[in-house]
C-alpha atoms as a PDB file:
ATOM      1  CA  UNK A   1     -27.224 -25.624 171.984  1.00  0.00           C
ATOM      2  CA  UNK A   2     -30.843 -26.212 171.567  1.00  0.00           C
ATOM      3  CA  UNK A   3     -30.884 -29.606 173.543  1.00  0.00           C
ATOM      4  CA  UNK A   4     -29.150 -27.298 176.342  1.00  0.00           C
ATOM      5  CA  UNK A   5     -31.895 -24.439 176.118  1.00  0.00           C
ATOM      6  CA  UNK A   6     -34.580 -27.073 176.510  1.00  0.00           C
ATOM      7  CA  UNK A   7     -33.310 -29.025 179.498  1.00  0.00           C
ATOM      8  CA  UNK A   8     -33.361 -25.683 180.991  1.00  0.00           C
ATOM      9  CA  UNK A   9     -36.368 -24.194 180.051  1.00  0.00           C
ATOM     10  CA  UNK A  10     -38.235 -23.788 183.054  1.00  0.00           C
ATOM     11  CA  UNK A  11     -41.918 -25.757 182.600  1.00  0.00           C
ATOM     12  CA  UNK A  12     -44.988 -25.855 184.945  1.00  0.00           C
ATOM     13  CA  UNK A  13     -47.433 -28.604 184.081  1.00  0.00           C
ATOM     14  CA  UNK A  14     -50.270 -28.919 185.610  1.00  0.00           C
ATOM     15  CA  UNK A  15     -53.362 -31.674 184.770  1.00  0.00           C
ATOM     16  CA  UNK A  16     -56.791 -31.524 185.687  1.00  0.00           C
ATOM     17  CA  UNK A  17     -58.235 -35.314 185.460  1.00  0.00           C
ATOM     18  CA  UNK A  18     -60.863 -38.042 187.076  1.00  0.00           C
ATOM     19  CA  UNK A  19     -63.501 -36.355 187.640  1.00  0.00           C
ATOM     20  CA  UNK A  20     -65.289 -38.291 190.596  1.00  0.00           C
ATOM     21  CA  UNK A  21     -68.471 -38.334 192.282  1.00  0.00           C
ATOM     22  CA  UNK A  22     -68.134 -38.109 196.134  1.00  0.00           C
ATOM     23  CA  UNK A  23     -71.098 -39.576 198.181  1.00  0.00           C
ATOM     24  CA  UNK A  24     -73.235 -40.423 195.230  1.00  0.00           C
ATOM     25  CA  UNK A  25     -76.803 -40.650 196.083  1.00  0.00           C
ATOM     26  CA  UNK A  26     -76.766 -38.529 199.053  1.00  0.00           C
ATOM     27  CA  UNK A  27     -78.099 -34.728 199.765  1.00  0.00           C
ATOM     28  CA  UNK A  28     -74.548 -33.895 200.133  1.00  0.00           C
ATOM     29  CA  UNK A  29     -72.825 -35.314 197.053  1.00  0.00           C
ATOM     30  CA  UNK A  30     -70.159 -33.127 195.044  1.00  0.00           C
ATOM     31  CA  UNK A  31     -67.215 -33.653 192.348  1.00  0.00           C
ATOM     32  CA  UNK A  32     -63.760 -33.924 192.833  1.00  0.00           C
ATOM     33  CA  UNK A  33     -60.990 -33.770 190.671  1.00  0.00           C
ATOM     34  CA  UNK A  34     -57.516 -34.715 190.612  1.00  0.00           C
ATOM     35  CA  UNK A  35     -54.850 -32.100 190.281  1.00  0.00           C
ATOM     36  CA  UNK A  36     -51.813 -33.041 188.892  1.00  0.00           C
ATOM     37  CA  UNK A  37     -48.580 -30.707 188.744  1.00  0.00           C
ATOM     38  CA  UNK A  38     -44.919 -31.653 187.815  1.00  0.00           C
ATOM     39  CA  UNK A  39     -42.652 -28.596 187.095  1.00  0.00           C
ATOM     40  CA  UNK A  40     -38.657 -27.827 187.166  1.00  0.00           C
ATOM     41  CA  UNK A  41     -39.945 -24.269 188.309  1.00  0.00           C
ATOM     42  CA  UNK A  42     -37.877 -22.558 191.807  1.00  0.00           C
ATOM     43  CA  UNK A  43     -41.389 -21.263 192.630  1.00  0.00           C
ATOM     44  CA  UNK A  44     -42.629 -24.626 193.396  1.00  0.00           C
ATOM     45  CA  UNK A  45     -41.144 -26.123 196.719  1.00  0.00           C
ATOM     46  CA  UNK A  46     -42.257 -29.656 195.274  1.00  0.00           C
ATOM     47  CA  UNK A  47     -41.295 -30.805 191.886  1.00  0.00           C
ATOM     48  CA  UNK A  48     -44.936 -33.309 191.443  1.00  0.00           C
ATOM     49  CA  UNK A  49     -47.872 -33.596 193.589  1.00  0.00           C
ATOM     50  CA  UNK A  50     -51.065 -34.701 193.031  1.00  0.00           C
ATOM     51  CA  UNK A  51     -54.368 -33.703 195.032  1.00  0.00           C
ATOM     52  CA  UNK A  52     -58.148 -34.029 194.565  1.00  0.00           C
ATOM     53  CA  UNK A  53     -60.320 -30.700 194.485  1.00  0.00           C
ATOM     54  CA  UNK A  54     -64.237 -29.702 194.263  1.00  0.00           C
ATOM     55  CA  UNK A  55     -65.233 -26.913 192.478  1.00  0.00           C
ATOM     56  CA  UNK A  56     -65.637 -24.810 195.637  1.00  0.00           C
ATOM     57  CA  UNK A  57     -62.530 -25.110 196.567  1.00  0.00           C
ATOM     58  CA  UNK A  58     -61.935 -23.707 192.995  1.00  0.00           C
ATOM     59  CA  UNK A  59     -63.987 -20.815 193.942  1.00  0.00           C
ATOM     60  CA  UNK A  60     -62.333 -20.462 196.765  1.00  0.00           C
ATOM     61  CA  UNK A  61     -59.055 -20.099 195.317  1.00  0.00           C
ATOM     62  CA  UNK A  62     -60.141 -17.322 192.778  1.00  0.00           C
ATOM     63  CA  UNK A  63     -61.427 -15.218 195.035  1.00  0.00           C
ATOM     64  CA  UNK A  64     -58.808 -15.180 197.019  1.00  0.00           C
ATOM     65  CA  UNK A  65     -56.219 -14.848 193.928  1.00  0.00           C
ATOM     66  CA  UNK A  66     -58.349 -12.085 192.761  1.00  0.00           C
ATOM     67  CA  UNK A  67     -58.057 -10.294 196.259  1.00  0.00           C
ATOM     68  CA  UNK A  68     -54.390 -10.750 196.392  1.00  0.00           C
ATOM     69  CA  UNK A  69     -54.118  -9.523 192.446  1.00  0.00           C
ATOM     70  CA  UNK A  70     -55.482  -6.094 192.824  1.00  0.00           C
ATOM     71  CA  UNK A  71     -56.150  -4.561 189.338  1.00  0.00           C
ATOM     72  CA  UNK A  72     -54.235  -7.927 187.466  1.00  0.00           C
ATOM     73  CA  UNK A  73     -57.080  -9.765 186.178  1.00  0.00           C
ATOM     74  CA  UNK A  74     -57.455 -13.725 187.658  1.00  0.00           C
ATOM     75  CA  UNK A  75     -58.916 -16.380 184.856  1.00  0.00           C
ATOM     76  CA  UNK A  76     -62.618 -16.762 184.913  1.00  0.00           C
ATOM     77  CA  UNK A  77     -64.239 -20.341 186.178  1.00  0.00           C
ATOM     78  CA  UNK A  78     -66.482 -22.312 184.319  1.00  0.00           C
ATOM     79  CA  UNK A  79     -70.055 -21.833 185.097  1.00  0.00           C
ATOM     80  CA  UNK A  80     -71.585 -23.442 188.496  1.00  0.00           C
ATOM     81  CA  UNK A  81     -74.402 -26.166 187.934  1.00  0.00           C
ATOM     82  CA  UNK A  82     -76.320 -28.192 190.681  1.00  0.00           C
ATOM     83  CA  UNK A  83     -78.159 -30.665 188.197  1.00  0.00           C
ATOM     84  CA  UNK A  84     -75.656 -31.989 186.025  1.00  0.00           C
ATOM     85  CA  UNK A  85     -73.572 -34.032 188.652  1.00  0.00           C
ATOM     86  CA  UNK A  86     -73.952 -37.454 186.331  1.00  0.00           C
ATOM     87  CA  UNK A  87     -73.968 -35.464 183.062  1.00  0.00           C
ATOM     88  CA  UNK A  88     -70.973 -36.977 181.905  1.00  0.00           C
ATOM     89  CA  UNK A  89     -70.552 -34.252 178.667  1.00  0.00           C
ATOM     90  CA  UNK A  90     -71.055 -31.511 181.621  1.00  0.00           C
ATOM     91  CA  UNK A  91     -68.467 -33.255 183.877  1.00  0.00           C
ATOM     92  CA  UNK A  92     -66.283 -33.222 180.531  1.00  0.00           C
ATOM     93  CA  UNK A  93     -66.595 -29.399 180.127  1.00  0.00           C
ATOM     94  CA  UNK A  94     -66.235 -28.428 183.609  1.00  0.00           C
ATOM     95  CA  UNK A  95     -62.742 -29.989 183.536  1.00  0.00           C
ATOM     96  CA  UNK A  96     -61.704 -28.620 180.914  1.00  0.00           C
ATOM     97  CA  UNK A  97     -62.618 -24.960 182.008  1.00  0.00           C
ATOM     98  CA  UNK A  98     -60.927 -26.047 185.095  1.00  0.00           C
ATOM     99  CA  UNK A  99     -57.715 -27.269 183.126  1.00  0.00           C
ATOM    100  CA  UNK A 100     -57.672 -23.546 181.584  1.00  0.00           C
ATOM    101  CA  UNK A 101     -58.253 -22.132 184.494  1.00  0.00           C
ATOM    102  CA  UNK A 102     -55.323 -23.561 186.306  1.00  0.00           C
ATOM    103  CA  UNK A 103     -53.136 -23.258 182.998  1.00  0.00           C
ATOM    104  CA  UNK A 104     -53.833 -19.553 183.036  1.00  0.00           C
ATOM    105  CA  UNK A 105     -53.115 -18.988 187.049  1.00  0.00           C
ATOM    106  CA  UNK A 106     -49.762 -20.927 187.096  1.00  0.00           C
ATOM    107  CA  UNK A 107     -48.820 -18.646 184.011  1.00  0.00           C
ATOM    108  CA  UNK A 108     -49.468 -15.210 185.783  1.00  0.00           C
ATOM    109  CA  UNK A 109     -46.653 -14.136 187.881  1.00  0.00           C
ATOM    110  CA  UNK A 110     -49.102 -12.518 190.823  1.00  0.00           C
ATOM    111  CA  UNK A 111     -50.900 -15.647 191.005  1.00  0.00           C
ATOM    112  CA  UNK A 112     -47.959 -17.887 191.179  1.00  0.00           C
ATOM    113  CA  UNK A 113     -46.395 -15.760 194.041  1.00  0.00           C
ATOM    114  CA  UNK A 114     -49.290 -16.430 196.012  1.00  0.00           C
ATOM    115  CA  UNK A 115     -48.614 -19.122 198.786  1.00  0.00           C
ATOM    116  CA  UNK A 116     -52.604 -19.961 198.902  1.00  0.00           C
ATOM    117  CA  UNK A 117     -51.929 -21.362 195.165  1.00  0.00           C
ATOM    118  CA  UNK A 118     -49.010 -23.382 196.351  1.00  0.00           C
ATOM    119  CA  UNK A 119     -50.807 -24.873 198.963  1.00  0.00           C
ATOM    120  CA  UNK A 120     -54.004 -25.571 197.199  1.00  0.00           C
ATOM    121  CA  UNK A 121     -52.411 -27.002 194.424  1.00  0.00           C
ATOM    122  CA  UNK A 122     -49.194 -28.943 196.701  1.00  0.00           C
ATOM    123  CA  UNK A 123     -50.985 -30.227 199.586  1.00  0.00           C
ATOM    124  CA  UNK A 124     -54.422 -31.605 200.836  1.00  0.00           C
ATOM    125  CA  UNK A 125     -55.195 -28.843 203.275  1.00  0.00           C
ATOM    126  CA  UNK A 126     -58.904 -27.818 203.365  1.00  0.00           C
ATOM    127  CA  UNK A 127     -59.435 -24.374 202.369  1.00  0.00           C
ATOM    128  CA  UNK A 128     -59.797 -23.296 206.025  1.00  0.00           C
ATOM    129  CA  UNK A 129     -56.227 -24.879 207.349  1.00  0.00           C
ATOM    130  CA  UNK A 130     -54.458 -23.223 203.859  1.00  0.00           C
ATOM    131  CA  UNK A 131     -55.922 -19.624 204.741  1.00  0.00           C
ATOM    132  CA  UNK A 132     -54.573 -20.181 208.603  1.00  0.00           C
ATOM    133  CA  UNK A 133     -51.137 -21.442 207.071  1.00  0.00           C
ATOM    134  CA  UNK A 134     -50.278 -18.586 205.035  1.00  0.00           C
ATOM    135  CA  UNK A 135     -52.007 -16.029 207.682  1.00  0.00           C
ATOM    136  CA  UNK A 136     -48.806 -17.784 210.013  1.00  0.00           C
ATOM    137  CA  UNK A 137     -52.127 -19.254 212.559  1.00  0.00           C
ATOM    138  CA  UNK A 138     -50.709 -22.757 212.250  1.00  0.00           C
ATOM    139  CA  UNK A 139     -47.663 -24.720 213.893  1.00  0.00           C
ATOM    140  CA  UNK A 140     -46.233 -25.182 210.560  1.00  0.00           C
ATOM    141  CA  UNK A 141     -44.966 -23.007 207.686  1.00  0.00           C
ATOM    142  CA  UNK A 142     -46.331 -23.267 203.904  1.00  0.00           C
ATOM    143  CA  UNK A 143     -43.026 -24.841 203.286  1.00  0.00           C
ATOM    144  CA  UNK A 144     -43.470 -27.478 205.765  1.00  0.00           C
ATOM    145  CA  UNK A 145     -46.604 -28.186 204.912  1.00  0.00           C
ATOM    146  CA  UNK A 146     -45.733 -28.741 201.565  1.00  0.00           C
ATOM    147  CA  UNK A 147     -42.806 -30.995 201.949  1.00  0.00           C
ATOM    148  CA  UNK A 148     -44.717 -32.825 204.425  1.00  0.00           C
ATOM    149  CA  UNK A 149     -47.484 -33.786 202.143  1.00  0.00           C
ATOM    150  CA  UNK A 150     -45.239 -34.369 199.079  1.00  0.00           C
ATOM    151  CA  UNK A 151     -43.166 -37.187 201.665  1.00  0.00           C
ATOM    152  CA  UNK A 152     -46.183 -38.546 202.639  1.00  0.00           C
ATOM    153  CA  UNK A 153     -47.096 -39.142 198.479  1.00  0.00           C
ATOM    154  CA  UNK A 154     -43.787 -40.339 197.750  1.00  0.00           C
ATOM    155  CA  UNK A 155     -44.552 -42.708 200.670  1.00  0.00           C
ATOM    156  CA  UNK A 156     -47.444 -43.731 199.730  1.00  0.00           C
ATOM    157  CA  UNK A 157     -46.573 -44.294 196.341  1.00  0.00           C
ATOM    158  CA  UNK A 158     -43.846 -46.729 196.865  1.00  0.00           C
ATOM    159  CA  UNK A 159     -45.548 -48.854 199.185  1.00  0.00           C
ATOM    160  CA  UNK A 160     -48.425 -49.218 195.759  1.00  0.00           C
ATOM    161  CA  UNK A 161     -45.214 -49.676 193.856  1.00  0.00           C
ATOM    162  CA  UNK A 162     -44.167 -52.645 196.486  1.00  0.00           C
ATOM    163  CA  UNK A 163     -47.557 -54.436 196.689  1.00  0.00           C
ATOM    164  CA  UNK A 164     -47.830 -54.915 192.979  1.00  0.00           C
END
């Protein structure tokens, strides 16, 4: 029975990891991070993806969870720093409160209805193209956007798989 209950036990994992430094040295340098969510969930049109993310993108996303929530309270970021881009103990924290952060959204129902979330987290979209998506401005649907980038992964990752 209990081997039964587990293999059916829905599950949404989602892993907030390599924190990297994009144009290092430059006026315009910013972290990314790579998102990384498997689940057996029906919510979820892809079972794994894996993007990259800066933290305004982050902010982004809460804002427009939080608008979408009403009164339902949306997790809290982790504080916003422009100085402590090569901190690595800073860069440490930050994904951690990031890691809670998404832990917390996929875990409330309002947020996890909200196609902006899907996209964010299940495709590479900028911010701009996922608000147009869902707002039905763009040739494709959130589903096809989706399933588009998750082919394009699985793609990609067998052709690494080949080459080594």
């Amino acid at each position: 029975f209990s081997d039964l209950y587990l293999s059916r036990r829905v599950f949404v994992a989602v892993r907030v990891q390599d924190p990297r430094i994009q144009n290092e040295g430059s006026w315009n340098s910013y972290v990314d991070y790579k998102i990384f969510l498997h689940t057996n969930s029906k919510a979820f049109t892809a079972k794994t993806s894996c993007v990259r993310r800066r933290y305004s993108e982050f902010e982004w996303l809460r804002k427009k969870l939080q608008k979408n929530a009403g009164l339902v309270p949306v997790p809290d970021l982790p504080g916003k720093s422009f100085f402590f881009f090569n901190n690595e103990d800073f860069l440490e924290k930050r994904r951690r409160g990031l890691q809670v952060f998404l832990d917390k959204v996929v875990h409330t129902t309002v947020c996890l209805s909200d196609s902006q979330l899907h996209l964010f987290l299940q495709t590479q979209l900028p911010v701009g193209h996922i608000q147009d998506c869902v707002q039905g401005l763009t040739p494709y649907s959130v589903t096809d956007a989706i399933l588009t980038y998750a082919s394009s992964n699985r793609g990609l990752a067998q052709a690494q798989q080949e080459d080594s």
